[in-house]
N, C-alpha and C. Protein backbone atom coordinates (compact mmCIF):
# COMPACT_ATOMS: atom_id res chain seq x y z
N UNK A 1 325.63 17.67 142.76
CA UNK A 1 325.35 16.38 142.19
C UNK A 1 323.96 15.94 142.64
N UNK A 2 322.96 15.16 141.88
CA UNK A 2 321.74 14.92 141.87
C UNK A 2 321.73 13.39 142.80
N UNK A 3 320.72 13.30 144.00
CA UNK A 3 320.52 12.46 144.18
C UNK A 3 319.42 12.28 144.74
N UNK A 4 318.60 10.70 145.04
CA UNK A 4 317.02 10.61 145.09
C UNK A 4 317.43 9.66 146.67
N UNK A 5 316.55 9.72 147.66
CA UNK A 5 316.18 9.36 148.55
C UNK A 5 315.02 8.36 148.25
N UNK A 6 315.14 7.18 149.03
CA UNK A 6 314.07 5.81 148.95
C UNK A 6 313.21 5.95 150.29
N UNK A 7 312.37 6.54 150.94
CA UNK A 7 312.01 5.89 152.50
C UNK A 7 310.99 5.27 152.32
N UNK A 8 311.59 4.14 153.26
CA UNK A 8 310.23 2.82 153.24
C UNK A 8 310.06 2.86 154.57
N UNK A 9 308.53 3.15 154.50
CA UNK A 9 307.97 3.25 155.96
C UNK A 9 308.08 1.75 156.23
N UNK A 10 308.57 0.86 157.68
CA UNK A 10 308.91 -0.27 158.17
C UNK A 10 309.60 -0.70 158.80
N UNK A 11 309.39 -1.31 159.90
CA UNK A 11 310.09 -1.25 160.92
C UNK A 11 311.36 -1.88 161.05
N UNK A 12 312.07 -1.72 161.75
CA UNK A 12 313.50 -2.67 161.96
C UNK A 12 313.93 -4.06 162.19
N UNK A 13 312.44 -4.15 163.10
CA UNK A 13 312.47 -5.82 163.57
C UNK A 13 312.14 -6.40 162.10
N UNK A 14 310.89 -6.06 161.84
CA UNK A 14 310.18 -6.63 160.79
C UNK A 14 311.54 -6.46 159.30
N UNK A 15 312.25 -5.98 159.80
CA UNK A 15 313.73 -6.66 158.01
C UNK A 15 314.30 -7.63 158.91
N UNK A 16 314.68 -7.18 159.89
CA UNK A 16 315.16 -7.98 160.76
C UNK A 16 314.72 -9.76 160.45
N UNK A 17 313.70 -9.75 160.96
CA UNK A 17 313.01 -10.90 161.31
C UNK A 17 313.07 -11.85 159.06
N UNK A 18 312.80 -10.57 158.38
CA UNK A 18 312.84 -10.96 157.33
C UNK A 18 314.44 -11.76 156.52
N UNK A 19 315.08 -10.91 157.26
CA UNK A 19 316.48 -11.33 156.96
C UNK A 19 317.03 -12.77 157.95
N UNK A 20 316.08 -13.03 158.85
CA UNK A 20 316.63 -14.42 159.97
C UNK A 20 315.70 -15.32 159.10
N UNK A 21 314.51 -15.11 158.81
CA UNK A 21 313.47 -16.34 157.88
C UNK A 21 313.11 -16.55 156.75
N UNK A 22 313.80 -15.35 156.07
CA UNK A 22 314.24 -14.83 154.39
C UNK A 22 312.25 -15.56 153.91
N UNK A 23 311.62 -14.52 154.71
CA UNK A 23 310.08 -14.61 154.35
C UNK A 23 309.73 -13.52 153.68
N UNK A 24 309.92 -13.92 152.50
CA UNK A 24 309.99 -12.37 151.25
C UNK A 24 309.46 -12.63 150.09
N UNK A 25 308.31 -11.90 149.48
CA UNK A 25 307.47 -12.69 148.35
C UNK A 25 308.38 -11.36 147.17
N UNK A 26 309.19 -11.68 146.27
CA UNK A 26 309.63 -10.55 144.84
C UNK A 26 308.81 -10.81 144.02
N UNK A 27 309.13 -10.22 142.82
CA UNK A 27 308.64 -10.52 141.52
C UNK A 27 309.89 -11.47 141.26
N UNK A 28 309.73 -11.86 139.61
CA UNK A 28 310.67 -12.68 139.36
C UNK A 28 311.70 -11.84 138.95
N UNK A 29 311.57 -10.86 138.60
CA UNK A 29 312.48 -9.55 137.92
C UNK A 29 313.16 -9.08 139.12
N UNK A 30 312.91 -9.07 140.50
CA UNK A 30 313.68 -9.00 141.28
C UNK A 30 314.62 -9.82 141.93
N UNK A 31 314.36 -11.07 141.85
CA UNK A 31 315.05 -12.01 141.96
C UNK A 31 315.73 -12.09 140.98
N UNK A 32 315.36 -12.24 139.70
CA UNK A 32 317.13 -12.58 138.95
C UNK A 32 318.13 -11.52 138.87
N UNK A 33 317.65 -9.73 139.49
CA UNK A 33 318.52 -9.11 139.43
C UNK A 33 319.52 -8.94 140.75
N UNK A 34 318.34 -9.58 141.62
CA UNK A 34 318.98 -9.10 143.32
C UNK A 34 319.55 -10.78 143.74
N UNK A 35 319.06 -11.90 142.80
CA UNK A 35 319.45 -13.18 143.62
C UNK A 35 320.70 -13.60 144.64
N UNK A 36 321.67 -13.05 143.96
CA UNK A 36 322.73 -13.44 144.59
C UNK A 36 323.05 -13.04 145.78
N UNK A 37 323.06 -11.30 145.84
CA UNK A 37 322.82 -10.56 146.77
C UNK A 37 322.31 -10.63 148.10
N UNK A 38 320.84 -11.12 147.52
CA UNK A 38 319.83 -11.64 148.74
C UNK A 38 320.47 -12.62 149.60
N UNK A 39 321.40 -14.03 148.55
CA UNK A 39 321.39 -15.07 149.08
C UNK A 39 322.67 -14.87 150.12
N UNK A 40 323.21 -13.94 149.81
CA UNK A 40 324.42 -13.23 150.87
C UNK A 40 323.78 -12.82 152.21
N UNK A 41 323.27 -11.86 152.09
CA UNK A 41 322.24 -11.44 152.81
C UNK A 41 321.55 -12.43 153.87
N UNK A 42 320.64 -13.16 153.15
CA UNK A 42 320.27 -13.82 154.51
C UNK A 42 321.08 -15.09 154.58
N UNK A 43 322.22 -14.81 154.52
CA UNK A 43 323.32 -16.13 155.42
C UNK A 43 324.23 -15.15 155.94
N UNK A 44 324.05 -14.04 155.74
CA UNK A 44 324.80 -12.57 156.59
C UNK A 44 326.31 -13.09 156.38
N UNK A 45 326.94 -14.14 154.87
CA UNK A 45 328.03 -14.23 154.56
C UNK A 45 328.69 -12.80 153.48
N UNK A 46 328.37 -11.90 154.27
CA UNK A 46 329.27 -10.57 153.66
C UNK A 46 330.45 -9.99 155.21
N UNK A 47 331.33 -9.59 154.15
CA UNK A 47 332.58 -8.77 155.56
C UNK A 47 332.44 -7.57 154.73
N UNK A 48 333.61 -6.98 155.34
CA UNK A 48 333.48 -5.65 155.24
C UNK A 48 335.01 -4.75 156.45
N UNK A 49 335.80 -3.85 155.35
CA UNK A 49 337.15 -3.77 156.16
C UNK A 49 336.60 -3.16 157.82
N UNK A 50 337.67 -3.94 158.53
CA UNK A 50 337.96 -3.48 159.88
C UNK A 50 337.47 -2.33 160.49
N UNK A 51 338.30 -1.16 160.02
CA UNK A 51 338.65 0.03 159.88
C UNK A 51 337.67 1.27 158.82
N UNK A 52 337.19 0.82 158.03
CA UNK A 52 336.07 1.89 157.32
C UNK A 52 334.97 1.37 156.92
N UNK A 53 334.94 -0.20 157.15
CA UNK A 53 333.46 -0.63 157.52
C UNK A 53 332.95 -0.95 155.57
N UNK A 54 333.84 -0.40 155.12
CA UNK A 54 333.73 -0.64 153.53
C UNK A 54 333.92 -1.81 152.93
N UNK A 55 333.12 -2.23 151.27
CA UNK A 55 333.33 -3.58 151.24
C UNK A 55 332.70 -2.99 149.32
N UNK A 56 333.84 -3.78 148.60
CA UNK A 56 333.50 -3.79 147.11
C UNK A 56 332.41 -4.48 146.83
N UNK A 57 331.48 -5.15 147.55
CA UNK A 57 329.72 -6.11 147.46
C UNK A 57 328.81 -5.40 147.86
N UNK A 58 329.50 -4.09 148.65
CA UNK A 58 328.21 -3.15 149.64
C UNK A 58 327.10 -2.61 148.71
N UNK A 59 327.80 -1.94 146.87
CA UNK A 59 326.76 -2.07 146.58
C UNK A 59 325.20 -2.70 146.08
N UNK A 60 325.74 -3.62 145.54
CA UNK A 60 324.94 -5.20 145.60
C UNK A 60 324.12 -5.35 146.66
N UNK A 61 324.74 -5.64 147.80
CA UNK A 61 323.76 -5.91 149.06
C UNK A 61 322.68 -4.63 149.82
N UNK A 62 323.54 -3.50 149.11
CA UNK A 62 322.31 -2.11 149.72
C UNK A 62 320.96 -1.83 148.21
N UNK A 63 321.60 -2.82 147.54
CA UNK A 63 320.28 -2.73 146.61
C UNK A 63 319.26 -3.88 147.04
N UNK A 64 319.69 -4.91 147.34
CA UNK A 64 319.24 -6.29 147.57
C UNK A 64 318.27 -6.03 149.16
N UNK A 65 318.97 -5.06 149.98
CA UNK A 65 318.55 -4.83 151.41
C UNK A 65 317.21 -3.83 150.76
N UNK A 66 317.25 -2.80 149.83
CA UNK A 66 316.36 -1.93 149.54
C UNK A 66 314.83 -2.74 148.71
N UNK A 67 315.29 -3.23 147.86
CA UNK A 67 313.96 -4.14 147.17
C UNK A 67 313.67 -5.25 148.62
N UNK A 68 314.21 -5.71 149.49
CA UNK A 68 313.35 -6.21 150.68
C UNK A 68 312.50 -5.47 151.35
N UNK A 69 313.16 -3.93 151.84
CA UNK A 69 312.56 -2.76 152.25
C UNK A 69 311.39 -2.71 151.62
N UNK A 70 310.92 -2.54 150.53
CA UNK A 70 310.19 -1.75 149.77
C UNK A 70 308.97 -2.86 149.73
N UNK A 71 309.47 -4.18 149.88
CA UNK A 71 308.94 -5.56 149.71
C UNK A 71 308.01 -5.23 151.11
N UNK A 72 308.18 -5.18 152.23
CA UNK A 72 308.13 -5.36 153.15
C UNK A 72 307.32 -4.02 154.16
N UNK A 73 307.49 -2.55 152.89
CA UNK A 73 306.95 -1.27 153.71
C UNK A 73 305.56 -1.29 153.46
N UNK A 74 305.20 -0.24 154.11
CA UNK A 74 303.56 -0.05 154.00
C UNK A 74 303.37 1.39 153.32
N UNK A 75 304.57 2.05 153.16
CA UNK A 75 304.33 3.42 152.11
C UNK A 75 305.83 3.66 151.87
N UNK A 76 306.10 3.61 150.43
CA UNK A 76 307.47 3.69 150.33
C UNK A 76 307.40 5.72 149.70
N UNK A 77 308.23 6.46 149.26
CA UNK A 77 308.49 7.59 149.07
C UNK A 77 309.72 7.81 148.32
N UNK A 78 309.87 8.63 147.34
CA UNK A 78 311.03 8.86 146.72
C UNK A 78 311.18 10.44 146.68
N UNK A 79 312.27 10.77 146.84
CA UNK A 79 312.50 12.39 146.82
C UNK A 79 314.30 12.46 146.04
N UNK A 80 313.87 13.54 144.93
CA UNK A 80 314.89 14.15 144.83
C UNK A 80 315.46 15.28 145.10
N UNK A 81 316.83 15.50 145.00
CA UNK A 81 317.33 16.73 145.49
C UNK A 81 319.46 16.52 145.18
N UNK A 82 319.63 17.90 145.59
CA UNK A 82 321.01 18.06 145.64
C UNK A 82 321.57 18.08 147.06
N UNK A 83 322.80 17.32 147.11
CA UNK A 83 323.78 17.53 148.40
C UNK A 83 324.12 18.43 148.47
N UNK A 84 323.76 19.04 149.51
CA UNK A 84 324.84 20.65 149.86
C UNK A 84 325.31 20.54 151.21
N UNK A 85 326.53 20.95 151.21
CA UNK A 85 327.18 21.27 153.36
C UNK A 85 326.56 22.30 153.40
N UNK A 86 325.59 23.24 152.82
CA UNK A 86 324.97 24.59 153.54
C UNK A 86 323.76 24.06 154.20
N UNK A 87 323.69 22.47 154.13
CA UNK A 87 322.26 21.95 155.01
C UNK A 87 322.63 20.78 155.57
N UNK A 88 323.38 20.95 156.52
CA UNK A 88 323.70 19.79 157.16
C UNK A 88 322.68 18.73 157.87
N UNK A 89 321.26 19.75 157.84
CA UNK A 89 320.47 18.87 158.62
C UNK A 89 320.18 17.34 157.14
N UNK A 90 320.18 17.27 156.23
CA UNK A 90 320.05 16.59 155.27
C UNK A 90 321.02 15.79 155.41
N UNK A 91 322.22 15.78 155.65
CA UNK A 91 323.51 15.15 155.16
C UNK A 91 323.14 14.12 156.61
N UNK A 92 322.60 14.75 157.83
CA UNK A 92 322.63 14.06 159.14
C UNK A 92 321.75 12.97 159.08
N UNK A 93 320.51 13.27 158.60
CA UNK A 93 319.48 12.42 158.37
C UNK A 93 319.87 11.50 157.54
N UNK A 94 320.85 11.90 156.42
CA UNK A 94 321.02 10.76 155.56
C UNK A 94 322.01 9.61 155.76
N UNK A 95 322.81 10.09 156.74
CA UNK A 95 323.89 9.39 156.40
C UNK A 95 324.64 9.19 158.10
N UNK A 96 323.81 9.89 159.17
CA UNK A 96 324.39 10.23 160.56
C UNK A 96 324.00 8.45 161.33
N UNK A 97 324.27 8.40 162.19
CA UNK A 97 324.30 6.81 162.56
C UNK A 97 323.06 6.49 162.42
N UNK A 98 322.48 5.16 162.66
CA UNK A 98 321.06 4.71 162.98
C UNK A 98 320.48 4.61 164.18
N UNK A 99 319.31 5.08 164.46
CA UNK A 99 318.86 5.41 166.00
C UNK A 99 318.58 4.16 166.35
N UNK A 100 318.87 2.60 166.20
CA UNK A 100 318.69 1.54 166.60
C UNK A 100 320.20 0.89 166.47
N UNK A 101 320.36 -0.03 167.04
CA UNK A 101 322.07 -0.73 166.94
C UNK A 101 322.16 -1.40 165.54
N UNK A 102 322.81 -1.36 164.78
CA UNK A 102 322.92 -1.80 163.54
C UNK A 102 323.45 -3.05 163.49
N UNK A 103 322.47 -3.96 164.19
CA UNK A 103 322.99 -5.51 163.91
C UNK A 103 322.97 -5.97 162.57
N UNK A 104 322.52 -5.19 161.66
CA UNK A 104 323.04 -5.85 160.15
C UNK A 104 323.75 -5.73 160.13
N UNK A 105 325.12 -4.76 160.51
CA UNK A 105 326.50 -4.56 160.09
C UNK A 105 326.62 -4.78 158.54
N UNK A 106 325.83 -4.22 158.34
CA UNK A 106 326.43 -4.00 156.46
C UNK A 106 327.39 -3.10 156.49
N UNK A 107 328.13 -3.69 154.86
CA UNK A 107 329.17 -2.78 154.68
C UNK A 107 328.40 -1.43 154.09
N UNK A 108 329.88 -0.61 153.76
CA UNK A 108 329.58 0.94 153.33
C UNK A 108 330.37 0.96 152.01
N UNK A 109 328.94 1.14 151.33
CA UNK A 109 329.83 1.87 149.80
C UNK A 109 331.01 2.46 150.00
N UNK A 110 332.26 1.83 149.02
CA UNK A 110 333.56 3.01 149.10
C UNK A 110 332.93 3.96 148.58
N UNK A 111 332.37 4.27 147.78
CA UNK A 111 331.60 5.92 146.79
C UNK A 111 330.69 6.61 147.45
N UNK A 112 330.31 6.09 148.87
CA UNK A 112 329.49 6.80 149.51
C UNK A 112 328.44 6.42 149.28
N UNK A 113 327.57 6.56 147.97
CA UNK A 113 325.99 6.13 147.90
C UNK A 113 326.53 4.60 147.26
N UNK A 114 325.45 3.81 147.27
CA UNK A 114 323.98 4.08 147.58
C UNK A 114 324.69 3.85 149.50
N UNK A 115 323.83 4.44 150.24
CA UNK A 115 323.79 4.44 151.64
C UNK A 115 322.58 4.15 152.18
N UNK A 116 322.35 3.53 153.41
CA UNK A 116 320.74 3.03 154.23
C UNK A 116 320.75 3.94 155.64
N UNK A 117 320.26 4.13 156.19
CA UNK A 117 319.99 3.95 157.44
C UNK A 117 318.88 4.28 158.17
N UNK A 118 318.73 3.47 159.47
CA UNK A 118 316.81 3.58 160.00
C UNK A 118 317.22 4.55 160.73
N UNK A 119 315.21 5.51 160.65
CA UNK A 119 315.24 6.21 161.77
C UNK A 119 314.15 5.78 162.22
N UNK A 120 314.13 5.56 163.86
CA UNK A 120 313.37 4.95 164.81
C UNK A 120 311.75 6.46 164.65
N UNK A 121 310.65 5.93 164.78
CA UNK A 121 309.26 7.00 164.89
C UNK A 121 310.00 8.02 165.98
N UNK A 122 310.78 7.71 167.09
CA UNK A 122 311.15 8.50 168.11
C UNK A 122 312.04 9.77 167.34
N UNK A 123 312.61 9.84 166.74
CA UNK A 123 313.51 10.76 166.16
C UNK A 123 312.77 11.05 164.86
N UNK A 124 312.07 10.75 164.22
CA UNK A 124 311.40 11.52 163.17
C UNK A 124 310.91 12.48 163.64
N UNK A 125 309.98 13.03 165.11
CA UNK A 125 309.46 14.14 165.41
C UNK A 125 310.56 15.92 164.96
N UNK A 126 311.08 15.45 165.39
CA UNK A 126 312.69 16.31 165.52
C UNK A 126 313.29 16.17 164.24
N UNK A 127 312.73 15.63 163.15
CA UNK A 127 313.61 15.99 161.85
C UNK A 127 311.92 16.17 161.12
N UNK A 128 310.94 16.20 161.57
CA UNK A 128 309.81 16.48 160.58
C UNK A 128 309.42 17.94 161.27
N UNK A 129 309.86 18.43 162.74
CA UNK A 129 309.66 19.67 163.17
C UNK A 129 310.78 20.58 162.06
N UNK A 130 312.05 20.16 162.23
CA UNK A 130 313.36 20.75 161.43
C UNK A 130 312.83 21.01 159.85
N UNK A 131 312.68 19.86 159.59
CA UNK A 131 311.83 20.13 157.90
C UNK A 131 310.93 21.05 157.69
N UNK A 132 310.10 20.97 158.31
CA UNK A 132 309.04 22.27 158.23
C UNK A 132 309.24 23.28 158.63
N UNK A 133 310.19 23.48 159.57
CA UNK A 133 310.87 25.21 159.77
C UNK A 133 311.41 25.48 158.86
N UNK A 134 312.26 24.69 158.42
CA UNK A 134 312.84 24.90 156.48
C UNK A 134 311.59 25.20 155.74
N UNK A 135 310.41 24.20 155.46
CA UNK A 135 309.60 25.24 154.63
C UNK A 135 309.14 26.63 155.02
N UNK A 136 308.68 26.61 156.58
CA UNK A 136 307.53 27.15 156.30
C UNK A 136 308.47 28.76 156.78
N UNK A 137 310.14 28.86 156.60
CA UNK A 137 310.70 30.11 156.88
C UNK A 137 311.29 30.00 155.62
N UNK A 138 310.91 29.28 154.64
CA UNK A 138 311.69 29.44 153.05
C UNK A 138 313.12 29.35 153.23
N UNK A 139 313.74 28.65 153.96
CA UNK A 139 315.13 28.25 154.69
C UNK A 139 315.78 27.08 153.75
N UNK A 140 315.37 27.19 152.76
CA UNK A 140 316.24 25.77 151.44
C UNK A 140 316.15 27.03 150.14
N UNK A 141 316.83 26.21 149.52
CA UNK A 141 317.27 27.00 147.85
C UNK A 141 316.36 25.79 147.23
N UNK A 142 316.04 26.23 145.99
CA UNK A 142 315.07 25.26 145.50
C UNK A 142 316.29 24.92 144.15
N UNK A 143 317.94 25.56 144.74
CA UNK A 143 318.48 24.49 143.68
C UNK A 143 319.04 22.66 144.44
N UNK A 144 318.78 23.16 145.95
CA UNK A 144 319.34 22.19 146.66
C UNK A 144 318.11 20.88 146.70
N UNK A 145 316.80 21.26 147.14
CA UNK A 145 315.44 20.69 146.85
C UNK A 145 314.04 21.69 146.39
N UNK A 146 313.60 20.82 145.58
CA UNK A 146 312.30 21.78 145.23
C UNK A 146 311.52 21.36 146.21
N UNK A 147 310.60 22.94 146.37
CA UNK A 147 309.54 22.37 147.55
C UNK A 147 308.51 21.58 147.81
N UNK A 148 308.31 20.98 146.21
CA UNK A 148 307.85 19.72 146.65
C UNK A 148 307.86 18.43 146.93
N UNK A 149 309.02 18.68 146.44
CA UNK A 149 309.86 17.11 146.83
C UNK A 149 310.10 17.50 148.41
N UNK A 150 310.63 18.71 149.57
CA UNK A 150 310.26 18.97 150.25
C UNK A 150 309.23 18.98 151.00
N UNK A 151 307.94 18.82 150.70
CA UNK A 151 306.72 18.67 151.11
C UNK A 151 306.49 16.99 151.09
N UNK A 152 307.13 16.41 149.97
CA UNK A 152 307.00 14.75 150.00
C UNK A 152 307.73 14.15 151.28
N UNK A 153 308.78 15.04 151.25
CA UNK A 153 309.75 14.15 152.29
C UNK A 153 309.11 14.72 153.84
N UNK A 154 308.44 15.52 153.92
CA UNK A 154 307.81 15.61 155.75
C UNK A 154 306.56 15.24 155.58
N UNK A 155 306.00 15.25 154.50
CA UNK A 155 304.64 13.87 154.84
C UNK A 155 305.01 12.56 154.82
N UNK A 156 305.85 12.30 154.23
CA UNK A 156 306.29 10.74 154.49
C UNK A 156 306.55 10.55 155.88
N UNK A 157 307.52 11.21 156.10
CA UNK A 157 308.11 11.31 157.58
C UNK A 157 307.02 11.23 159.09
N UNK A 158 305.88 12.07 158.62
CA UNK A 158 304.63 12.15 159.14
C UNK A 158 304.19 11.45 159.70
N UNK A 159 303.62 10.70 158.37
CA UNK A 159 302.78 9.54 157.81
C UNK A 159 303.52 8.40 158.85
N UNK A 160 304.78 8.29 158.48
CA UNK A 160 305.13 7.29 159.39
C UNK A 160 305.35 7.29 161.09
N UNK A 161 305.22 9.12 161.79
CA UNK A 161 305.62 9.05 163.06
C UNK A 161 303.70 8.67 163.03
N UNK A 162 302.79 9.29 162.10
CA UNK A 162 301.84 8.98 162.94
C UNK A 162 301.04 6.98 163.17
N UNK A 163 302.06 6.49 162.49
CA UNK A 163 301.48 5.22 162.34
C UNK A 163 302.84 4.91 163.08
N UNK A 164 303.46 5.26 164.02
CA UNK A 164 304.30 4.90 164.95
C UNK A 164 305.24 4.04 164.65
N UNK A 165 305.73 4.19 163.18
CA UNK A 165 306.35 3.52 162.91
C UNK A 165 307.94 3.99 162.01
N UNK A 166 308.90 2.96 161.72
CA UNK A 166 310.33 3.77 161.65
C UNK A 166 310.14 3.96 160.00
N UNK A 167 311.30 4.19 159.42
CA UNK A 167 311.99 4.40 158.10
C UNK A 167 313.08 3.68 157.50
N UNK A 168 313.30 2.98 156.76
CA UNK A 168 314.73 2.98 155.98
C UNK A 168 314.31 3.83 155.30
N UNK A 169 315.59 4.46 155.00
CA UNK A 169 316.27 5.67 154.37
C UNK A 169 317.44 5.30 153.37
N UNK A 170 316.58 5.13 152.28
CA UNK A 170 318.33 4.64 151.44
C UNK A 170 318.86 6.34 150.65
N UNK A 171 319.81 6.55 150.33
CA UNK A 171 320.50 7.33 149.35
C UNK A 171 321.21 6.73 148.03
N UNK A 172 320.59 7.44 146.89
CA UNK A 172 321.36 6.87 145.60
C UNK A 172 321.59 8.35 144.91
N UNK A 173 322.76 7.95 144.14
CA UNK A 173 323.16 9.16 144.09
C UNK A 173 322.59 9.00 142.10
């Protein structure tokens, strides 16, 4: 199954801070599609079950959280590709916890995508070393990613350890 990766180079505090002072310039086209969403969002009036952390609004609010992202990055990136378990390092990056405490506590798609999560500049070294041993030993199928969407996703990754800074990482399927 086909799906595209969002990374918005930007830090954690800085949504953070965006989501406590809802200091966010959209277009108007984003606002009438994300309004409601947003307005959930920064009054952090969303739940989400006990037990799987899931919530029928999650997707709404991981679109609403992503157009802030993107609002807010300094190089955003899109990559496509296919899910495979023969590359777990992909599935980890995408979807493995967040290297910062997840005081948003957003919910989780029941369907799995769309999905977020940050990776801190500290842990990009170690998944942009991993990426490039995949290229540069021809270690991917180019039905799982082509190599240049491969090549997009470890310069992004780059780009952002070298400006010392993190990632959201959304998944849409």
């Amino acid at each position: 199954m086909s799906y595209f990766i969002k990374i918005h180079q930007c830090q954690h505090d800085t949504i953070k801070q965006t989501l406590i002072n809802k200091d966010v310039v959209l277009t108007q086209e984003q606002l009438d599609e994300h309004q409601s969403a947003l307005d959930v969002l920064f009054a952090k009036s969303y739940t989400r079950d006990p037990e799987t952390h899931e919530s029928e609004t999650a997707c709404e609010l991981l679109y609403a959280l992503e157009v802030l992202c993107e609002a807010k990055s300094t190089q955003s990136d899109c990559i496509t590709f296919y899910l495979d378990d023969d590359y777990p390092l992909m599935v980890d990056f995408l979807f493995n916890d967040w290297d910062v405490a997840d005081d948003f506590t957003l919910p989780l798609s029941p369907h799995g995508t769309p999905a977020v999560v940050y990776r801190d500049s500290k842990s990009l070294s170690s998944y942009i070393t991993a990426f490039q041993d995949m290229l540069d030993n021809e270690a991917y199928d180019e039905d799982f990613i082509e190599e240049h969407e491969l090549v997009v996703l470890i310069n992004s990754l780059s780009c952002a350890r070298q400006n010392n800074c993190g990632v959201f990482v959304f998944c849409f399927q």
